[in-house]
Protein backbone atom coordinates (compact mmCIF):
# COMPACT_ATOMS: atom_id res chain seq x y z
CA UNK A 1 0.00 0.00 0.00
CA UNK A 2 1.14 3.65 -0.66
CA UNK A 3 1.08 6.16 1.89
CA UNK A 4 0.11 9.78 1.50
CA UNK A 5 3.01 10.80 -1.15
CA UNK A 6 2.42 7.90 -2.96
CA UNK A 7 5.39 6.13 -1.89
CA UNK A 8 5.25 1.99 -1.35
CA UNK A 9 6.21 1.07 2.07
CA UNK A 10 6.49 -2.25 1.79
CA UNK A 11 9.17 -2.10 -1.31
CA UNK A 12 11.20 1.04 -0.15
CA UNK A 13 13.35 -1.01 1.99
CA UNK A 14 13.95 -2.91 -1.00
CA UNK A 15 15.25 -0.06 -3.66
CA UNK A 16 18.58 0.61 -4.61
CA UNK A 17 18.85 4.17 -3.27
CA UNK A 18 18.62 2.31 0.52
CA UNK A 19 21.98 1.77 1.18
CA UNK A 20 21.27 0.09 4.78
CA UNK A 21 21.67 -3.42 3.91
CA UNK A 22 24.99 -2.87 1.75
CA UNK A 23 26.04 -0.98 4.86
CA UNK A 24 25.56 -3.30 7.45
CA UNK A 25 27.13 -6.04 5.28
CA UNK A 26 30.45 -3.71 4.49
CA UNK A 27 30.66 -2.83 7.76
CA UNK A 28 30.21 -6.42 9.53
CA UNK A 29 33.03 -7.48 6.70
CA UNK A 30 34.77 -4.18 7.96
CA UNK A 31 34.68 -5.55 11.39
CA UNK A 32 35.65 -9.23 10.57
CA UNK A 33 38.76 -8.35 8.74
CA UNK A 34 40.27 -6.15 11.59
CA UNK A 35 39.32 -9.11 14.15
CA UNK A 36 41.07 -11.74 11.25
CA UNK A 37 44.60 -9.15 11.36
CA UNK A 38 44.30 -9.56 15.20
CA UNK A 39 43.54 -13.35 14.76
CA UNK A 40 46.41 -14.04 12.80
CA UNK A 41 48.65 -11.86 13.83
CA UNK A 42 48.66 -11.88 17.82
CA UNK A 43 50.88 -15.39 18.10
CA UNK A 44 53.59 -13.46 16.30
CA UNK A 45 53.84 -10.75 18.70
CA UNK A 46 55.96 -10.65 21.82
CA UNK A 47 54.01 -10.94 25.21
CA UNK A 48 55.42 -11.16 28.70
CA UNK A 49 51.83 -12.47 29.99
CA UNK A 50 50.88 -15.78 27.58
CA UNK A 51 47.15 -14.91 29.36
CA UNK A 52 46.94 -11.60 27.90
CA UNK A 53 47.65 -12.61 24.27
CA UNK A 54 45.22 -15.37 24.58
CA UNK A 55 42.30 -12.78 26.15
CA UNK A 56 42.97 -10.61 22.77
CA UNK A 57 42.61 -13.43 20.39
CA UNK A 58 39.21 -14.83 22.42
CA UNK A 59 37.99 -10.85 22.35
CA UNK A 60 38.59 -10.52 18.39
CA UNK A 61 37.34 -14.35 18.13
CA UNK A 62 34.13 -13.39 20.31
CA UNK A 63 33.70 -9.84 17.83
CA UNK A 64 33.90 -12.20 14.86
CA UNK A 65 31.75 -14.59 15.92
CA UNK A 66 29.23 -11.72 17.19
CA UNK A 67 29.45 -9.96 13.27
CA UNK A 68 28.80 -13.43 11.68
CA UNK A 69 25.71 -14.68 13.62
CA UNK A 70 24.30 -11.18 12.82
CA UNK A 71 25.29 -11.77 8.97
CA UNK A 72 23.72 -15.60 9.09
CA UNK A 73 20.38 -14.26 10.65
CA UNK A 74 19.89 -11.77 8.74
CA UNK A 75 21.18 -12.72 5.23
CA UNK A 76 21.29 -16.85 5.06
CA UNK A 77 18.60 -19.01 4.72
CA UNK A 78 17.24 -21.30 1.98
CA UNK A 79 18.01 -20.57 -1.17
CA UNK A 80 16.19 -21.42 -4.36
CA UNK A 81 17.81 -24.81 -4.76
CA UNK A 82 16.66 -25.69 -0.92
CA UNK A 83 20.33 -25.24 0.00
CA UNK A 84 21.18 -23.62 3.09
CA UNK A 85 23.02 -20.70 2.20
CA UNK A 86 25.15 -18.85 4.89
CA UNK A 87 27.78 -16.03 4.09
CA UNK A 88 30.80 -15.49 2.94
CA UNK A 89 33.32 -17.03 5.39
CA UNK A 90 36.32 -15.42 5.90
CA UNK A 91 38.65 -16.57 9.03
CA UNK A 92 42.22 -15.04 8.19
CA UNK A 93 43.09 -12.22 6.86
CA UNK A 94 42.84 -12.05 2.72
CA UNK A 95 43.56 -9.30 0.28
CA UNK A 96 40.83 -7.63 -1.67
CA UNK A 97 41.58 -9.79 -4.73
CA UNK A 98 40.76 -12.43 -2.99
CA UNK A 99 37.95 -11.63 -1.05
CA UNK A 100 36.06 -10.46 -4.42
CA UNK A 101 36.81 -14.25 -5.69
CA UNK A 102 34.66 -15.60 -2.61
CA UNK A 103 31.18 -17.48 -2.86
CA UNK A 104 28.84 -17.79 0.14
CA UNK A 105 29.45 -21.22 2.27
CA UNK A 106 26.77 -23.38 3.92
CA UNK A 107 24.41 -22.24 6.86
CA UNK A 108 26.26 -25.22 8.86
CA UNK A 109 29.90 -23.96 7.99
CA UNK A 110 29.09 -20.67 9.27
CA UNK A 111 27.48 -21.81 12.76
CA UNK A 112 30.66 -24.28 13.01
CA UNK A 113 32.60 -20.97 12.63
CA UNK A 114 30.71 -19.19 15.07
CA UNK A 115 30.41 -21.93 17.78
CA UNK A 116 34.41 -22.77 17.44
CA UNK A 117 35.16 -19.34 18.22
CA UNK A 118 33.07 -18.39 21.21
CA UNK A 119 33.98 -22.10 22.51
CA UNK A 120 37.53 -20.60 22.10
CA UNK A 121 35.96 -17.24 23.90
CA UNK A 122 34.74 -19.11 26.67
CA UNK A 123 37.98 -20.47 27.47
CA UNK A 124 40.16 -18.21 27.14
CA UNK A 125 38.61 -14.90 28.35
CA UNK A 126 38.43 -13.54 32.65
CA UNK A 127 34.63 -13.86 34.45
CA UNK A 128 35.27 -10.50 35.22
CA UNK A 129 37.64 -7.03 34.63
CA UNK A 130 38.85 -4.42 36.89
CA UNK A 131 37.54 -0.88 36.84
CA UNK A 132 39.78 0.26 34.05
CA UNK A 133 38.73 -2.38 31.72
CA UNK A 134 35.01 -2.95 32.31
CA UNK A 135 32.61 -3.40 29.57
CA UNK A 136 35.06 -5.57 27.82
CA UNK A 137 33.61 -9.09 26.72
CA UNK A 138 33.41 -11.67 29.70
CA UNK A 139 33.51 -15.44 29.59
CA UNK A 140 29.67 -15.16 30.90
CA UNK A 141 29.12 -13.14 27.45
CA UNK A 142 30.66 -15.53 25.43
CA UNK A 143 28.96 -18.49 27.25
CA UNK A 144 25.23 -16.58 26.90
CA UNK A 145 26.11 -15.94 23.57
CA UNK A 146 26.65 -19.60 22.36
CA UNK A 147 23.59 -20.88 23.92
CA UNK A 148 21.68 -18.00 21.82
CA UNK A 149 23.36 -19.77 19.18
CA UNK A 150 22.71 -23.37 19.32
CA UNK A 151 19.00 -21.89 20.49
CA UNK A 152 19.10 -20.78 16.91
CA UNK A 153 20.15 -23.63 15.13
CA UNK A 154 17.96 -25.60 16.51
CA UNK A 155 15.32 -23.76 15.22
CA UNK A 156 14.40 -22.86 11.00
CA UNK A 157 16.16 -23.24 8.99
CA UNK A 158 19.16 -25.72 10.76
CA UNK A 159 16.01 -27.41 12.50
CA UNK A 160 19.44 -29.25 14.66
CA UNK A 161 16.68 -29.29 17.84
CA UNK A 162 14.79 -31.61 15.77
CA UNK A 163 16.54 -34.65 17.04
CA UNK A 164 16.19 -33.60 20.38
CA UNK A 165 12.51 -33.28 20.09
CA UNK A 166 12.19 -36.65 18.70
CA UNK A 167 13.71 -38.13 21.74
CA UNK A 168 11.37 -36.97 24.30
């Protein structure tokens, strides 16, 4: 239905000149590559406290896991074929060449991605910070997180709580 200036309100989300879907998909990318140059490049650097590095790569693991299960949610799903289309996965750092020569993966390789990394999270990062550093991601964050995850999957489209269901 139009509204008063004769303007579809249904479709405008949909035309070209609304740039917020590009957007949040650029930016999410954005986000994932600077989390991949931390990823890969934190065992290289020198560190007096083994702790600390591993704290940064579980906080850039948690960010990337946070930017893909956005991504999956909002632009996998079933595709035409009845495959289970996730994202484009990217877990290292790539150049821009390459990352134009990328297809989308499977639903199910992007949740493994996800689940590996906040499992990693969990590990790895404190229960709690000091004053200085609060508001930085906890191991109770990464731990809620994943079980909003697999509470996902088990649902549409991954139906993985089927099985479960099945049981009882």
């Amino acid at each position: 239905p139009a509204n008063e200036k004769g303007v579809d309100e249904f479709a405008s989300p949909l035309l070209p000149e609304n740039s917020y879907s590009t957007d949040c998909w650029n930016n999410c990318y954005n986000v994932i590559m600077r989390a991949n140059i931390v990823i890969g490049r934190v065992d290289q650097a020198t560190f007096t406290n083994n702790d600390l590095k591993n704290q940064y790569k579980a906080e850039a693991k948690f960010i990337r896991a946070l930017m893909y299960f956005w991504l999956n949610r909002t632009f996998g799903g079933v595709a035409i074929n009845d495959k289970l289309l996730g994202v484009i996965k990217v877990d290292k750092e790539i150049t821009q060449a390459v990352a134009y020569t990328l297809e989308r993966g499977t639903l199910q390789e992007n949740y493994d991605l996800i689940v590996e990394d906040l499992k990693f999270a969990e590990q790895y990062l404190p229960d709690t910070y000091t004053t200085v550093d609060k508001g930085r991601v906890t191991k109770g964050a990464a731990k809620g997180m994943l079980g909003k995850v697999y509470m996902t999957m088990a649902g549409f489209p991954l139906n993985k709580g089927i099985a479960i269901f099945n049981r009882c």
